[in-house]
Protein backbone atom coordinates (compact mmCIF):
# COMPACT_ATOMS: atom_id res chain seq x y z
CA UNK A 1 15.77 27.21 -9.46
CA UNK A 2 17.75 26.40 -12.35
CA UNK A 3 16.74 27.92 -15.49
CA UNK A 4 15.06 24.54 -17.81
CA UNK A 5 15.15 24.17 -21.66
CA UNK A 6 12.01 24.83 -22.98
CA UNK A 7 10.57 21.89 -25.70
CA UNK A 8 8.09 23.14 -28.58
CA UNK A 9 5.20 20.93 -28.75
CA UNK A 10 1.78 20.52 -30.29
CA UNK A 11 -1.40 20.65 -28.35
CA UNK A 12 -4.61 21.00 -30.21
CA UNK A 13 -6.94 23.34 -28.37
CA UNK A 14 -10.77 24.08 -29.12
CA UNK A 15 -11.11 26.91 -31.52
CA UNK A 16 -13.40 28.84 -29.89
CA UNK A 17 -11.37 28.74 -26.43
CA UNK A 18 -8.28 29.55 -28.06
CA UNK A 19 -10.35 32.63 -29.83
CA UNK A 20 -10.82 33.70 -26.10
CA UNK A 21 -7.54 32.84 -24.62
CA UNK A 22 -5.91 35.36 -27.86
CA UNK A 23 -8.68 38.10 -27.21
CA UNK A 24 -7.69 38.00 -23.76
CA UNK A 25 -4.08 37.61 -23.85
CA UNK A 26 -3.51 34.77 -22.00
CA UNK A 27 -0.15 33.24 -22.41
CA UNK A 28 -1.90 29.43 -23.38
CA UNK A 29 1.91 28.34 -22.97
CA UNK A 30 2.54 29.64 -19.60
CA UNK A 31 -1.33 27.73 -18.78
CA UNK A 32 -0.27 25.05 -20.05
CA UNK A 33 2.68 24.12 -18.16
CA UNK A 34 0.87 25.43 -14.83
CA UNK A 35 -1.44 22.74 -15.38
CA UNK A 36 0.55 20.13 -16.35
CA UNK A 37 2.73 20.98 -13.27
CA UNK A 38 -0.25 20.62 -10.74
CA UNK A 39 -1.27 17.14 -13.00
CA UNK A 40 2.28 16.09 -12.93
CA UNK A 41 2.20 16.65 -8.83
CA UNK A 42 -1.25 15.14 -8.64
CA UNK A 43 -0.40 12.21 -10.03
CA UNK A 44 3.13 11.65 -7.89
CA UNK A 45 0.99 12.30 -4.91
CA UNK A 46 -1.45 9.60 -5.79
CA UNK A 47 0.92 7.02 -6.69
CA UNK A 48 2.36 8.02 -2.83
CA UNK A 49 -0.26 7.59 -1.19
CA UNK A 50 -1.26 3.89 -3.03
CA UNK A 51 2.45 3.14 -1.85
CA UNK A 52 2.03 3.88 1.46
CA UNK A 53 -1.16 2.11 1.28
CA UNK A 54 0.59 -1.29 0.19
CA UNK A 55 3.43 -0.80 2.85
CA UNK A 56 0.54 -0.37 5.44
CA UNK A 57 -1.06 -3.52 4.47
CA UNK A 58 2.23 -4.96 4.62
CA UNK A 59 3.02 -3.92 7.77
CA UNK A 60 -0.28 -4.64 9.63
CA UNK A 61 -0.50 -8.22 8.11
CA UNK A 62 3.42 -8.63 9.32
CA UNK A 63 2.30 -7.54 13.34
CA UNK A 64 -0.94 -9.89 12.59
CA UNK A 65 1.52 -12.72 12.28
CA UNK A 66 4.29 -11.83 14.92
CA UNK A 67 3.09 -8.90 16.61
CA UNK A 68 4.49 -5.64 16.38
CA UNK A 69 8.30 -4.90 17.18
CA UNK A 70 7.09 -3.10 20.62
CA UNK A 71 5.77 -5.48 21.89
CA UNK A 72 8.28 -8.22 20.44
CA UNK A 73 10.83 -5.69 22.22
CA UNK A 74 8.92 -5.55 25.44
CA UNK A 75 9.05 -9.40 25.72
CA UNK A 76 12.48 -9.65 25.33
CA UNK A 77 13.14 -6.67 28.13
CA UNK A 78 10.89 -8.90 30.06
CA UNK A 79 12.54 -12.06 29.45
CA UNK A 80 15.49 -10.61 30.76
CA UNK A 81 14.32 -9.18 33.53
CA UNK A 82 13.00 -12.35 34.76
CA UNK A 83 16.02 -14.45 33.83
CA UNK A 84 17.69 -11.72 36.32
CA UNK A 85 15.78 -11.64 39.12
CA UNK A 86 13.90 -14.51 39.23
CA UNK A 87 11.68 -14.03 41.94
């Protein structure tokens, strides 16, 4: 992965927690963008799935109307057939 500029920003933190996250060590910066990764990813996964959902609903109300494309395929394979050997 390509190495990314890093931004400084402001984030305003409970006291006490950040009191722990010091004591402890915890890089709060390295946290932070962990978490707003995983949000970031969430959130592109969500708005996925709601797309797929609409192209579903699309799609099923289409083959409602004029059936699927199998079958629309199917008839026309038939249709030939028969216009070949009409028995």
């Amino acid at each position: 992965m390509a190495k990314s500029t890093k931004q400084t920003v402001s984030v305003t933190l409970d006291s006490a927690l950040y009191t722990e996250v010091k004591k402890r060590e915890i890089n709060a910066s390295q946290i932070a963008e962990a978490a707003l990764r995983l949000e970031v990813a969430r959130l592109e996964r969500e708005q996925l799935l709601a797309d797929i959902e609409k192209d579903l609903e699309v799609y099923n109300a289409y083959t409602a109307k004029h059936g699927s494309f199998s079958d629309m395929v199917r008839a026309h394979y038939a249709e030939q057939d028969a216009e070949q050997d009409p028995e």
